[in-house]
N, C-alpha and C. Protein backbone atom coordinates (compact mmCIF):
# COMPACT_ATOMS: atom_id res chain seq x y z
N UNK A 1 119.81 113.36 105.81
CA UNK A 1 119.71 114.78 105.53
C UNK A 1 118.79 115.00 104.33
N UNK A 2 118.11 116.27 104.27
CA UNK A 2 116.98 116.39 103.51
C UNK A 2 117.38 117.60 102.74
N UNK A 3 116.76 118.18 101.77
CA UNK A 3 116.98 119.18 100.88
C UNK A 3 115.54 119.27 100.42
N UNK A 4 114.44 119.92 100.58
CA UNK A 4 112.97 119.85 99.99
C UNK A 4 113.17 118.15 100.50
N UNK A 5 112.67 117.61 99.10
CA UNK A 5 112.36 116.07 99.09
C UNK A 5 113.39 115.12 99.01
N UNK A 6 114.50 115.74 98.45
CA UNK A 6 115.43 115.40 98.33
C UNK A 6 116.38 114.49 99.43
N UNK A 7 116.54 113.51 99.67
CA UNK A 7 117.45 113.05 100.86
C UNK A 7 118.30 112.35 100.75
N UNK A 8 119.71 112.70 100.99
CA UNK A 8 121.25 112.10 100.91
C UNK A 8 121.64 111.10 101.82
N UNK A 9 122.47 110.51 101.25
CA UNK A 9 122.84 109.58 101.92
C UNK A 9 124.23 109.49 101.87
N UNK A 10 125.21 109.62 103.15
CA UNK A 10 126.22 109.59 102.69
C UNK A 10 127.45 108.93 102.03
N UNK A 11 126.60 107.97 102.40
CA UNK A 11 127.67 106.62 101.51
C UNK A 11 127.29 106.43 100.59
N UNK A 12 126.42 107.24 99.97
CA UNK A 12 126.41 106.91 98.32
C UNK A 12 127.85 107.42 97.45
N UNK A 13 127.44 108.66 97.99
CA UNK A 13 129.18 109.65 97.32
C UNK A 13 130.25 108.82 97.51
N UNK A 14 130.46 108.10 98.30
CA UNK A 14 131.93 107.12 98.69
C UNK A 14 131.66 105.94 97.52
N UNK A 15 130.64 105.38 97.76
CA UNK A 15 130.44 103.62 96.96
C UNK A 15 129.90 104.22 95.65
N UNK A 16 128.99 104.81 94.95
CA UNK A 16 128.83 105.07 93.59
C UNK A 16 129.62 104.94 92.84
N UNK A 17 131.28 105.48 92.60
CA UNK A 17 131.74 105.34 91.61
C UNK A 17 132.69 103.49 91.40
N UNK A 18 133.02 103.39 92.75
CA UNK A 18 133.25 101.64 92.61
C UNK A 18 132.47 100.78 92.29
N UNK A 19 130.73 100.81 92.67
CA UNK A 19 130.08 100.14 92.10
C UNK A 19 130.11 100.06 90.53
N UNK A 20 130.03 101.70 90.06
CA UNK A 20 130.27 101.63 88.54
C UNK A 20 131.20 101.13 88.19
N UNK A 21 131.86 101.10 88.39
CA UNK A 21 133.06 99.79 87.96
C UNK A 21 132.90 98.63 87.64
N UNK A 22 132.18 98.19 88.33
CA UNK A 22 131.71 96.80 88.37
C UNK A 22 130.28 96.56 87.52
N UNK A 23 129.64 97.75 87.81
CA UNK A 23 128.50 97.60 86.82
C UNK A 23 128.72 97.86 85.47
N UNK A 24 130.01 98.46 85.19
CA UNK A 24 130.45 98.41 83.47
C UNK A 24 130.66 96.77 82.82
N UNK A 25 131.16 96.07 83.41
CA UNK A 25 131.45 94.59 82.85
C UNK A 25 129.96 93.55 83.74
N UNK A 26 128.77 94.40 83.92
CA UNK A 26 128.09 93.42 84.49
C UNK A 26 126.95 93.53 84.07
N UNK A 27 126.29 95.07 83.78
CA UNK A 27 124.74 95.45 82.92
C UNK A 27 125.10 94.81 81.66
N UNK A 28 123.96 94.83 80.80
CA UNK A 28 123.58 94.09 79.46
C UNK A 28 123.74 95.86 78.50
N UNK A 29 123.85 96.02 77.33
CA UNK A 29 124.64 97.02 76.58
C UNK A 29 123.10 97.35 76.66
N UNK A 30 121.75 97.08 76.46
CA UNK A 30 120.63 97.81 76.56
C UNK A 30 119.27 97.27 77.37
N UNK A 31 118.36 97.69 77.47
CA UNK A 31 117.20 97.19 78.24
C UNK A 31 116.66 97.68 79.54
N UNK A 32 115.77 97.29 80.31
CA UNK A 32 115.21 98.38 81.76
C UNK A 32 116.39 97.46 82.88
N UNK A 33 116.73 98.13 83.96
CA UNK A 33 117.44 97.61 84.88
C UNK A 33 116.32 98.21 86.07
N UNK A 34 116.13 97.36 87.18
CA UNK A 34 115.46 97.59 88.30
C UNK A 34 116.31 97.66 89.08
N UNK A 35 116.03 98.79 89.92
CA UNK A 35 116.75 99.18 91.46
C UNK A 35 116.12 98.90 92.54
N UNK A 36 116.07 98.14 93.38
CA UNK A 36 115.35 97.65 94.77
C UNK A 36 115.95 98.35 95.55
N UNK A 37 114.45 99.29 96.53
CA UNK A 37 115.33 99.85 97.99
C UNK A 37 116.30 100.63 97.36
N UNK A 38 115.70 101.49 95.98
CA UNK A 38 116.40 102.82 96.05
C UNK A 38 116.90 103.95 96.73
N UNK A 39 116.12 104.02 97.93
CA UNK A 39 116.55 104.82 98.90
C UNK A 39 116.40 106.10 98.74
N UNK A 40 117.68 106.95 98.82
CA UNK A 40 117.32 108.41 98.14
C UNK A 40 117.02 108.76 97.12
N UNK A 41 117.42 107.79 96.05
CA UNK A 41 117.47 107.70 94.56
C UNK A 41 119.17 108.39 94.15
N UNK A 42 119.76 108.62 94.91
CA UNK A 42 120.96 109.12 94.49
C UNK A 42 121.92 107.69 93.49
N UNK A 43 121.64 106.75 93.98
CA UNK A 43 122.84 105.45 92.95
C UNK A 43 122.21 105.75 91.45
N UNK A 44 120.64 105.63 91.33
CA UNK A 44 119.96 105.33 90.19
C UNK A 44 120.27 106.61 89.26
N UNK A 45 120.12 108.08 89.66
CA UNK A 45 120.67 109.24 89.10
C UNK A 45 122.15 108.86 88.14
N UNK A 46 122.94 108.69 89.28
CA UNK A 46 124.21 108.32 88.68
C UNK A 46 124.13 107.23 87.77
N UNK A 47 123.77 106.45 88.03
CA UNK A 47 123.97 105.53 87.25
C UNK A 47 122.95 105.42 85.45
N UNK A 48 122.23 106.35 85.62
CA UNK A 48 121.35 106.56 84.63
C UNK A 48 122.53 107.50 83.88
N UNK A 49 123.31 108.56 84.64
CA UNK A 49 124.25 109.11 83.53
C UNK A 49 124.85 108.73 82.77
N UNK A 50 125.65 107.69 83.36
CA UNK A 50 126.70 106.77 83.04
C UNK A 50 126.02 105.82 82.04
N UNK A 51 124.79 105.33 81.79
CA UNK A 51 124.52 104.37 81.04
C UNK A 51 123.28 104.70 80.16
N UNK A 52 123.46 105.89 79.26
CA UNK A 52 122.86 106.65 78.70
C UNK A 52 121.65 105.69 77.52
N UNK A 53 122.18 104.48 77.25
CA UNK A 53 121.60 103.48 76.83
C UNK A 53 120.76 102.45 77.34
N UNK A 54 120.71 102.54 78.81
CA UNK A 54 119.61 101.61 79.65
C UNK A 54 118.55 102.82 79.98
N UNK A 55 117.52 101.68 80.32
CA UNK A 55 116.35 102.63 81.17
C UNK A 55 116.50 101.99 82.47
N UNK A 56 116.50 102.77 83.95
CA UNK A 56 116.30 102.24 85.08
C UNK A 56 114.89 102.74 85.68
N UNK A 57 114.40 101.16 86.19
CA UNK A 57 113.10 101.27 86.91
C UNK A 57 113.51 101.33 88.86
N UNK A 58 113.39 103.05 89.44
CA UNK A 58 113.70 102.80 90.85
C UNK A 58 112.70 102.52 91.16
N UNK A 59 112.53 101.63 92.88
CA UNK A 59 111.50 101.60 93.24
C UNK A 59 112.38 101.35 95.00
N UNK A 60 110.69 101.15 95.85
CA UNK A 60 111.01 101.78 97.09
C UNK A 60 109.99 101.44 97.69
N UNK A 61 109.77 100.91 99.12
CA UNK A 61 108.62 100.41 99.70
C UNK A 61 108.06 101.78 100.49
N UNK A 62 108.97 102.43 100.61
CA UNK A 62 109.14 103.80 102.04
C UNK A 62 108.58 105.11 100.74
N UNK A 63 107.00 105.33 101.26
CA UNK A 63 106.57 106.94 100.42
C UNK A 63 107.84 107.75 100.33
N UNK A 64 108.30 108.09 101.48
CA UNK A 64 109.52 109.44 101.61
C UNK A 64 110.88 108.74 100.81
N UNK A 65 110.84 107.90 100.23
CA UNK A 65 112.17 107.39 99.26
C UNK A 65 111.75 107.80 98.00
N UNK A 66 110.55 107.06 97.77
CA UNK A 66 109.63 107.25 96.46
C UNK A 66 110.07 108.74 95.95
N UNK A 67 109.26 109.41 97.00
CA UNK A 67 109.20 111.13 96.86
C UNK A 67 110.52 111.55 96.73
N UNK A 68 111.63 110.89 97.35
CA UNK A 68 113.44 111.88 97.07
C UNK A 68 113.73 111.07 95.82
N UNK A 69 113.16 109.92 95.41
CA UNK A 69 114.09 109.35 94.23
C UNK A 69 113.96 110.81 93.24
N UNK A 70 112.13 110.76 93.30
CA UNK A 70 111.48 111.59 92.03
C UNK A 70 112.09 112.87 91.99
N UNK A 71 112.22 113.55 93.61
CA UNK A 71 113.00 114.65 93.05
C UNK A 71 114.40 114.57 92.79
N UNK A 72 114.90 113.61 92.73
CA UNK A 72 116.31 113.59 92.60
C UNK A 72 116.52 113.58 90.72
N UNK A 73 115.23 112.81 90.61
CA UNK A 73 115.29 112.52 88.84
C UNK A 73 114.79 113.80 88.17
N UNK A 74 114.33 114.69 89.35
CA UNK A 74 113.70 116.14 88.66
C UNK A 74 114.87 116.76 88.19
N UNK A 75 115.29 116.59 89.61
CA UNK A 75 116.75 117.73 89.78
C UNK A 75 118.11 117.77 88.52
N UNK A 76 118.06 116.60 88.69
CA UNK A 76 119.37 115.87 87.50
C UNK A 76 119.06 116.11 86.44
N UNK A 77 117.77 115.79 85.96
CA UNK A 77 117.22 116.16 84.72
C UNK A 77 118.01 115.23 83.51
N UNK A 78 117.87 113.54 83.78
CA UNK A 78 117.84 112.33 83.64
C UNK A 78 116.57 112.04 82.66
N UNK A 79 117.10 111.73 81.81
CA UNK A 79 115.72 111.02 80.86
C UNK A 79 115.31 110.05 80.66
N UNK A 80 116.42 108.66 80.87
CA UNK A 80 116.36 107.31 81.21
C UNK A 80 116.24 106.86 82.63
N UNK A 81 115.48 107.31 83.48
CA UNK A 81 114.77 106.98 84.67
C UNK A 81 113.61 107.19 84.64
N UNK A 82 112.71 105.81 85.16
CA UNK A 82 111.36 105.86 84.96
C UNK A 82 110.78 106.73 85.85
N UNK A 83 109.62 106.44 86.11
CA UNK A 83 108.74 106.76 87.73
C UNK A 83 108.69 106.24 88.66
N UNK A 84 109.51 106.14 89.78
CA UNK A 84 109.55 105.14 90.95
C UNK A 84 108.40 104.46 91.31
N UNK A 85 108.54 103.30 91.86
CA UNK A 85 107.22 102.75 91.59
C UNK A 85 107.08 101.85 93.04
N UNK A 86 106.23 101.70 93.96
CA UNK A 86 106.26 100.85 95.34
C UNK A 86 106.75 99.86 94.97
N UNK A 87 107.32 99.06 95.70
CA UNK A 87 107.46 97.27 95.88
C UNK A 87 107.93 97.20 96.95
N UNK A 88 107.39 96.46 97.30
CA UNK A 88 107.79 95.32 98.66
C UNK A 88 108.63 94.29 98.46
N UNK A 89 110.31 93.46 98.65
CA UNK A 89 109.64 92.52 97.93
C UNK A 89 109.67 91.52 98.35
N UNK A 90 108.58 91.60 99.96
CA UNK A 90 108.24 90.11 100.29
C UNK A 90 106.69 90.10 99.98
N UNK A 91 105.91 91.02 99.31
CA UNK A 91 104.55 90.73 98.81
C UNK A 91 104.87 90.14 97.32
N UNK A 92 104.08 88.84 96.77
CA UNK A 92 104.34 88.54 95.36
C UNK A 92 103.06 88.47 95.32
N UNK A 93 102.79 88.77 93.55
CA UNK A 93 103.96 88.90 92.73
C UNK A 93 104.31 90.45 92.25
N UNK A 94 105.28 90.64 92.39
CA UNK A 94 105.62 92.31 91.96
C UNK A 94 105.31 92.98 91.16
N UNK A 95 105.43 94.32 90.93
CA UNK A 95 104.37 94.91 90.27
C UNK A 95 105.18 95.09 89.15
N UNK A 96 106.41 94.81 88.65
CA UNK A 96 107.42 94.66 87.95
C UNK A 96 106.93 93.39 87.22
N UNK A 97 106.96 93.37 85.80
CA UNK A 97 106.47 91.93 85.10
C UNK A 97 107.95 91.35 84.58
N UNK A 98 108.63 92.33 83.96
CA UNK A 98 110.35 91.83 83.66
C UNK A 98 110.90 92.84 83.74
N UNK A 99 112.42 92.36 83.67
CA UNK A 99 113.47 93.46 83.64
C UNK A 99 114.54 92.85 83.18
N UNK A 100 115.69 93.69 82.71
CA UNK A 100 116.99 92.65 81.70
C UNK A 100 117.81 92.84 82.95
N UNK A 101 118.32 93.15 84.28
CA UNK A 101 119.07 92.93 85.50
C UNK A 101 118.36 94.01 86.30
N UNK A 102 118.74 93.52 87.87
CA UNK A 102 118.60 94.22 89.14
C UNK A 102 119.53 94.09 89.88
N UNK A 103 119.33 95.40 90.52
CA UNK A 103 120.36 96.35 90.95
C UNK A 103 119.92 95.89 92.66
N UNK A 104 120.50 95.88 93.95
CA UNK A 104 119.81 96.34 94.96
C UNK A 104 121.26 96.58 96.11
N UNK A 105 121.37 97.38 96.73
CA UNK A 105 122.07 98.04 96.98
C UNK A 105 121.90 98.75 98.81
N UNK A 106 122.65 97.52 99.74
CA UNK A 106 122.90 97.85 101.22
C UNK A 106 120.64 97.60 101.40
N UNK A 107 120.90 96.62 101.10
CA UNK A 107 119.76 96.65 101.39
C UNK A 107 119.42 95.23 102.10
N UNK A 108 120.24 93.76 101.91
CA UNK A 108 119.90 92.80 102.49
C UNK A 108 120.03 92.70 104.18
N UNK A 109 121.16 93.66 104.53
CA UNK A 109 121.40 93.32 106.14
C UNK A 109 120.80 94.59 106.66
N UNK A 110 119.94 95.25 106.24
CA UNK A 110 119.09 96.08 107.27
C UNK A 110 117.31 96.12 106.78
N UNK A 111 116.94 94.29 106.81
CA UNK A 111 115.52 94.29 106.70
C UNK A 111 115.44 92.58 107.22
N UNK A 112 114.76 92.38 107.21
CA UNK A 112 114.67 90.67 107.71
C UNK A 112 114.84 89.75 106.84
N UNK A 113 115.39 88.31 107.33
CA UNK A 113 115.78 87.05 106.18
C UNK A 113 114.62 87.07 105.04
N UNK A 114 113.55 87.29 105.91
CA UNK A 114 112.15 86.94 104.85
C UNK A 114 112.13 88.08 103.61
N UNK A 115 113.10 88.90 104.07
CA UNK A 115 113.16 90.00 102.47
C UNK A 115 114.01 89.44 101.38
N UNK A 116 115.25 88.92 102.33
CA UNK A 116 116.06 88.33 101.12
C UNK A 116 115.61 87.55 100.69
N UNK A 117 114.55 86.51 101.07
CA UNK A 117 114.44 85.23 100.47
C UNK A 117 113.32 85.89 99.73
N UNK A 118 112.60 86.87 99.63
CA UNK A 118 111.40 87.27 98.81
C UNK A 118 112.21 87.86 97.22
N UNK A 119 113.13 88.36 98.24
CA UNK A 119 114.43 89.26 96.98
C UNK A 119 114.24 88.66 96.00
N UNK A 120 114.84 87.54 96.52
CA UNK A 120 115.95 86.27 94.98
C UNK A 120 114.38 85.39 94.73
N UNK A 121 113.45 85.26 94.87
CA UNK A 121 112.05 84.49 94.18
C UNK A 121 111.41 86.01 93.62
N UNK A 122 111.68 86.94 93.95
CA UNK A 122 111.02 87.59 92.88
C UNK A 122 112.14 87.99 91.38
N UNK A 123 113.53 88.13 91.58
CA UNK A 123 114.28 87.94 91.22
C UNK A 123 113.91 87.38 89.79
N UNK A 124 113.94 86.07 90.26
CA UNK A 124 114.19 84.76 89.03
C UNK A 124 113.22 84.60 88.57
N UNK A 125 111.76 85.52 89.49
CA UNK A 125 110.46 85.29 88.50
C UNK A 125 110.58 86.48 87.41
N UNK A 126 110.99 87.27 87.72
CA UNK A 126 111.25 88.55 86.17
C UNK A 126 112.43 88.52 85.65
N UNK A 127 113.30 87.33 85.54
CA UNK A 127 114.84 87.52 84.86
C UNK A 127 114.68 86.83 84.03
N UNK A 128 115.50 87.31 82.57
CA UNK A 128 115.59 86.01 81.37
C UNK A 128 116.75 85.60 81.90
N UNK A 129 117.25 84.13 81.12
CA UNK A 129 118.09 83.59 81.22
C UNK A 129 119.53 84.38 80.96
N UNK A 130 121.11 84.52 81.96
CA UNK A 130 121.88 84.92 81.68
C UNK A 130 121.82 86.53 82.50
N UNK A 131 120.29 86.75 82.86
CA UNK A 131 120.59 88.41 83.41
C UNK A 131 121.68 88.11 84.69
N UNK A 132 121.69 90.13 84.73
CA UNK A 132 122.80 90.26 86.22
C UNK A 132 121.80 90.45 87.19
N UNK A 133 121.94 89.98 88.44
CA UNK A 133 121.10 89.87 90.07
C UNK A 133 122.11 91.02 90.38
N UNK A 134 122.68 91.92 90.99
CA UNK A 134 123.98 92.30 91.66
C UNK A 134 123.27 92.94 92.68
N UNK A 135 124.36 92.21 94.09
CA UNK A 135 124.32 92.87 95.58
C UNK A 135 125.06 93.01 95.75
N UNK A 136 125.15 94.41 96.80
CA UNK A 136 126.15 95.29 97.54
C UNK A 136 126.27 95.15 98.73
N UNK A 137 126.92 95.56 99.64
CA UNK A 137 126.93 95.68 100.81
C UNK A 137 127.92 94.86 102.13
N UNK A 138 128.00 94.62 103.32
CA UNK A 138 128.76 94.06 104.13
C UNK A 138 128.12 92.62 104.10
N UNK A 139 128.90 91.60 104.21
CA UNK A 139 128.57 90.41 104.37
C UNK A 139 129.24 89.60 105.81
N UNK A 140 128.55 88.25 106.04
CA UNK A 140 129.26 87.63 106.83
C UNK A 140 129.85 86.01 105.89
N UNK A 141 130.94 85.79 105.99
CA UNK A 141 131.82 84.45 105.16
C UNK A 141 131.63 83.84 106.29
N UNK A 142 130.81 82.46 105.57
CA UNK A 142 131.50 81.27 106.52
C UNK A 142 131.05 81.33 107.71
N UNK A 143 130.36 82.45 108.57
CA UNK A 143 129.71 82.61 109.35
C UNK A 143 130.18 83.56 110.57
N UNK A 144 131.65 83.99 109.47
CA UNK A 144 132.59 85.57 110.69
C UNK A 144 132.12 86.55 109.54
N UNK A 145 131.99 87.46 110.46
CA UNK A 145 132.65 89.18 109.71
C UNK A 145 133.31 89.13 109.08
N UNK A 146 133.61 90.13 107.63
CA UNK A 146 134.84 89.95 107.07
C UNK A 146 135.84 91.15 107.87
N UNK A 147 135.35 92.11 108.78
CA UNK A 147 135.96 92.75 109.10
C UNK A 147 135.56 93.28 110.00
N UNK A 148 136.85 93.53 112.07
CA UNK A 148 136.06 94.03 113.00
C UNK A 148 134.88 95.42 112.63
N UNK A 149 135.41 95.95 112.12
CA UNK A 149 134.28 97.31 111.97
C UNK A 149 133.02 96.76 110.89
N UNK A 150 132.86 95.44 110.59
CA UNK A 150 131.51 94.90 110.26
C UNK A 150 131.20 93.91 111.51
N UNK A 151 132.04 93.27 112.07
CA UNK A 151 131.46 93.05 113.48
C UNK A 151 130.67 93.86 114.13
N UNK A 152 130.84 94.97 114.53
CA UNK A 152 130.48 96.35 115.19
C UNK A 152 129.34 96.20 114.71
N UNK A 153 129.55 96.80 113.19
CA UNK A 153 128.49 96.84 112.71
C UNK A 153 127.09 95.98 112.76
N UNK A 154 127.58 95.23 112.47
CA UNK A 154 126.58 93.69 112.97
C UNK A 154 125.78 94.22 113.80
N UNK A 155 126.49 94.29 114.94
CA UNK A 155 126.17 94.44 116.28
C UNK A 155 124.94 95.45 116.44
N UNK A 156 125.49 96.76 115.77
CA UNK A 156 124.63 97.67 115.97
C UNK A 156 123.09 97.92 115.12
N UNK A 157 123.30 97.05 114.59
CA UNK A 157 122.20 96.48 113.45
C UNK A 157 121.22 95.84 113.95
N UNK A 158 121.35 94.75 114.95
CA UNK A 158 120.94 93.93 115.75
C UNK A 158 120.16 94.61 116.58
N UNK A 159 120.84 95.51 117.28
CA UNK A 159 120.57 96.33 118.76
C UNK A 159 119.62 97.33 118.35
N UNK A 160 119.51 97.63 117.02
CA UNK A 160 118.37 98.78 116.23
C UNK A 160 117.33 97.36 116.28
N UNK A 161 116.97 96.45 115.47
CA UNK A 161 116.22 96.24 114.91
C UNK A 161 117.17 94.62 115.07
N UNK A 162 116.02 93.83 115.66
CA UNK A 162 116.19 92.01 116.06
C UNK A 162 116.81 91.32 114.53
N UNK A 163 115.63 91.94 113.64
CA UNK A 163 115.48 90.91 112.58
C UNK A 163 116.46 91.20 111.49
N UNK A 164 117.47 92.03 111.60
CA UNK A 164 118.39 93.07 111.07
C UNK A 164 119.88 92.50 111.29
N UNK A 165 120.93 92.58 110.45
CA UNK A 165 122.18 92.26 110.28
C UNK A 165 122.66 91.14 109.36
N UNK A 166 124.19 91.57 109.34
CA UNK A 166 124.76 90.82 108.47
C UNK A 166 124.35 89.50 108.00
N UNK A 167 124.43 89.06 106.58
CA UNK A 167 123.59 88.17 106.34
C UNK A 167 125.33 87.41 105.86
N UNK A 168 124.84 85.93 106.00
CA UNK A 168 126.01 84.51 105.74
C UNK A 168 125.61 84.61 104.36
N UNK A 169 126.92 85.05 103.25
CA UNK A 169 127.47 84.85 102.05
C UNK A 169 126.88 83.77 101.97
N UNK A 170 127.15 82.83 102.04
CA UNK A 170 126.66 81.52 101.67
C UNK A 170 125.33 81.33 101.85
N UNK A 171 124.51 81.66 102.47
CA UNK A 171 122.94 81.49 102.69
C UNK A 171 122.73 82.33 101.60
N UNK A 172 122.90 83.39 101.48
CA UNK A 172 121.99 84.12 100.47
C UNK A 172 122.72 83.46 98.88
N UNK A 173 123.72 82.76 98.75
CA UNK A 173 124.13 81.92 97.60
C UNK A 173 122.99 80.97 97.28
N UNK A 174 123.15 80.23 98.71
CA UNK A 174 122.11 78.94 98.51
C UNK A 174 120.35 79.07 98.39
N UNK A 175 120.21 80.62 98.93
CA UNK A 175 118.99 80.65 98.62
C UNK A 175 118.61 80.83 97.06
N UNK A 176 119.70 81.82 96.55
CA UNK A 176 119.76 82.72 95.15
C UNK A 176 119.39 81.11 94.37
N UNK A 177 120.44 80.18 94.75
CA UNK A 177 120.72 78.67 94.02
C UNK A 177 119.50 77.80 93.69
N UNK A 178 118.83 78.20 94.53
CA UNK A 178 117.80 76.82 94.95
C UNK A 178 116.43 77.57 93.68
N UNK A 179 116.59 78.88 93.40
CA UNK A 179 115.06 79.45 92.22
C UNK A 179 116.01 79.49 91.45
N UNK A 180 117.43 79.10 90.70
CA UNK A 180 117.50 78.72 89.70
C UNK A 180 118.43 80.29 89.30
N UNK A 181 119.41 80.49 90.08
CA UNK A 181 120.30 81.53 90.32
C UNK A 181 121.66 80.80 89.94
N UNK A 182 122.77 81.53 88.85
CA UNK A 182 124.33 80.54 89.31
C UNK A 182 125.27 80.91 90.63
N UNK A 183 126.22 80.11 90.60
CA UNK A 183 126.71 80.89 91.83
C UNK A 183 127.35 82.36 91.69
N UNK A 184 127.53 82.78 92.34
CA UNK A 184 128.09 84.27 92.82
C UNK A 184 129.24 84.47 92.47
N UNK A 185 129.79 85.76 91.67
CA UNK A 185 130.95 86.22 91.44
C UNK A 185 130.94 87.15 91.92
N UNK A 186 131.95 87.19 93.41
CA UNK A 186 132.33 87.94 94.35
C UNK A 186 133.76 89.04 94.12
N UNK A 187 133.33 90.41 94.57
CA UNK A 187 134.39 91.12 94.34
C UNK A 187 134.35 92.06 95.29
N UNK A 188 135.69 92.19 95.93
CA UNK A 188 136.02 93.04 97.30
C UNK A 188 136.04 94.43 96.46
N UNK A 189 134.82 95.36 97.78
CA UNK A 189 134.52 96.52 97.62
C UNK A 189 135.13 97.54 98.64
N UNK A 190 135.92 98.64 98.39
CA UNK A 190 135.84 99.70 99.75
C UNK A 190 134.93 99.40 101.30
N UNK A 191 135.81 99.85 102.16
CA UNK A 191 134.77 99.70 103.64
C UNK A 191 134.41 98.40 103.71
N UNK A 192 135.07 97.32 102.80
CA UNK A 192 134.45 96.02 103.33
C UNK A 192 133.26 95.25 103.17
N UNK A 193 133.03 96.30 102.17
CA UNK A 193 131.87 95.74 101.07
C UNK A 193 131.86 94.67 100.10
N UNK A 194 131.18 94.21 99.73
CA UNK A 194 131.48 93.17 99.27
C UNK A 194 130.29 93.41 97.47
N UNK A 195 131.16 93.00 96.18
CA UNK A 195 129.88 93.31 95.03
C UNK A 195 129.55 91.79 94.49
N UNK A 196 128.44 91.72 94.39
CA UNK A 196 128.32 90.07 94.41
C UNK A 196 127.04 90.18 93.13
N UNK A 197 127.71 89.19 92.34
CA UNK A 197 126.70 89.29 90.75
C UNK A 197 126.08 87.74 90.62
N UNK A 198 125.16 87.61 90.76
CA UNK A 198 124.32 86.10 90.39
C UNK A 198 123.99 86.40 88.77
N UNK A 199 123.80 85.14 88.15
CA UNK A 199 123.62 85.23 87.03
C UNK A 199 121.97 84.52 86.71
N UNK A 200 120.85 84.51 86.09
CA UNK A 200 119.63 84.28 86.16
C UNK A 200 120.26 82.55 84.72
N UNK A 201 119.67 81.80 85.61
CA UNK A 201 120.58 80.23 84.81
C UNK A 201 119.57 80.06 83.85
């Protein structure tokens, strides 16, 4: 749904305030935080309220995200949000040189393996030692669903788009692992979400 430039999403309103939860004991007390696959820009708004002491850098591969983050940062009238900025991030090296944590959010199981694995190497090329990585979203454990209505889901993910769906917890561990990521501190989210924080080693 659209508003001018503006475009909602509805599961932001549901997951925003649980994520903040988790992002209180997981951001660094100051510094830029990057948002990957901002989307509408609606998480980054919020979350720029709430953390009146960070700066967040959104960014967005999709022009029409770009364009709703910006008006979303018009609208709010947010002063610690930058200028959304393109990235891809299976083109390296990003146009991002550092950042003190990144944010990315329902974004690994609706783009192809080759994004996640671009994710976590661009990742660890702009993190100091000790930053937060944190991902959101439905996962697969072990190589099941954690839940029939992420089965489904799966499914319908697939049936949109081949290269699309639930991604194995453990693969995206071992990929995060292998550029020098620690392991994952996992925490059950609403709807079966899952909030998962890598630490930059």
């Amino acid at each position: 749904m659209m508003t001018g430039l503006r475009q909602y999403a509805p599961a932001t309103l549901r997951n925003r305030d649980p994520i903040l939860g988790i992002l209180r004991d997981v951001l660094p007390a100051k510094g830029c935080i990057l948002e990957i696959a901002s989307g509408s820009g609606e998480h980054v708004v919020h979350f720029a309220r709430n953390f009146p002491e960070l700066v967040f850098q959104p960014s967005d591969r999709e022009p029409e995200a770009l364009e709703s983050i910006a008006a979303w940062v018009e609208a709010t009238r947010v002063t610690n949000v930058l200028a959304p900025t393109a990235l891809d991030v299976s083109q390296s090296p990003w146009p991002i040189a550092a950042a003190d944590g990144i944010l990315c959010i329902n974004m690994v199981h609706i783009s192809p393996w080759e994004a996640t694995l671009g994710l976590v190497r661009g990742a660890a090329a702009i993190l100091p030692s000790t930053a937060p990585f944190y991902l959101y979203g439905p996962y697969k454990r072990e190589g099941f669903a954690t839940a029939p209505s992420n089965q489904a889901f799966d499914k319908s993910l697939r049936d949109r788009n081949s290269t699309w769906g639930l991604r194995d917890l453990e693969a995206v561990a071992a990929a995060a692992r292998s550029v020098g990521f620690s392991g994952p501190t996992i925490a059950e989210m609403p709807a079966n979400n899952l909030s998962v924080v890598f630490r930059r080693i």
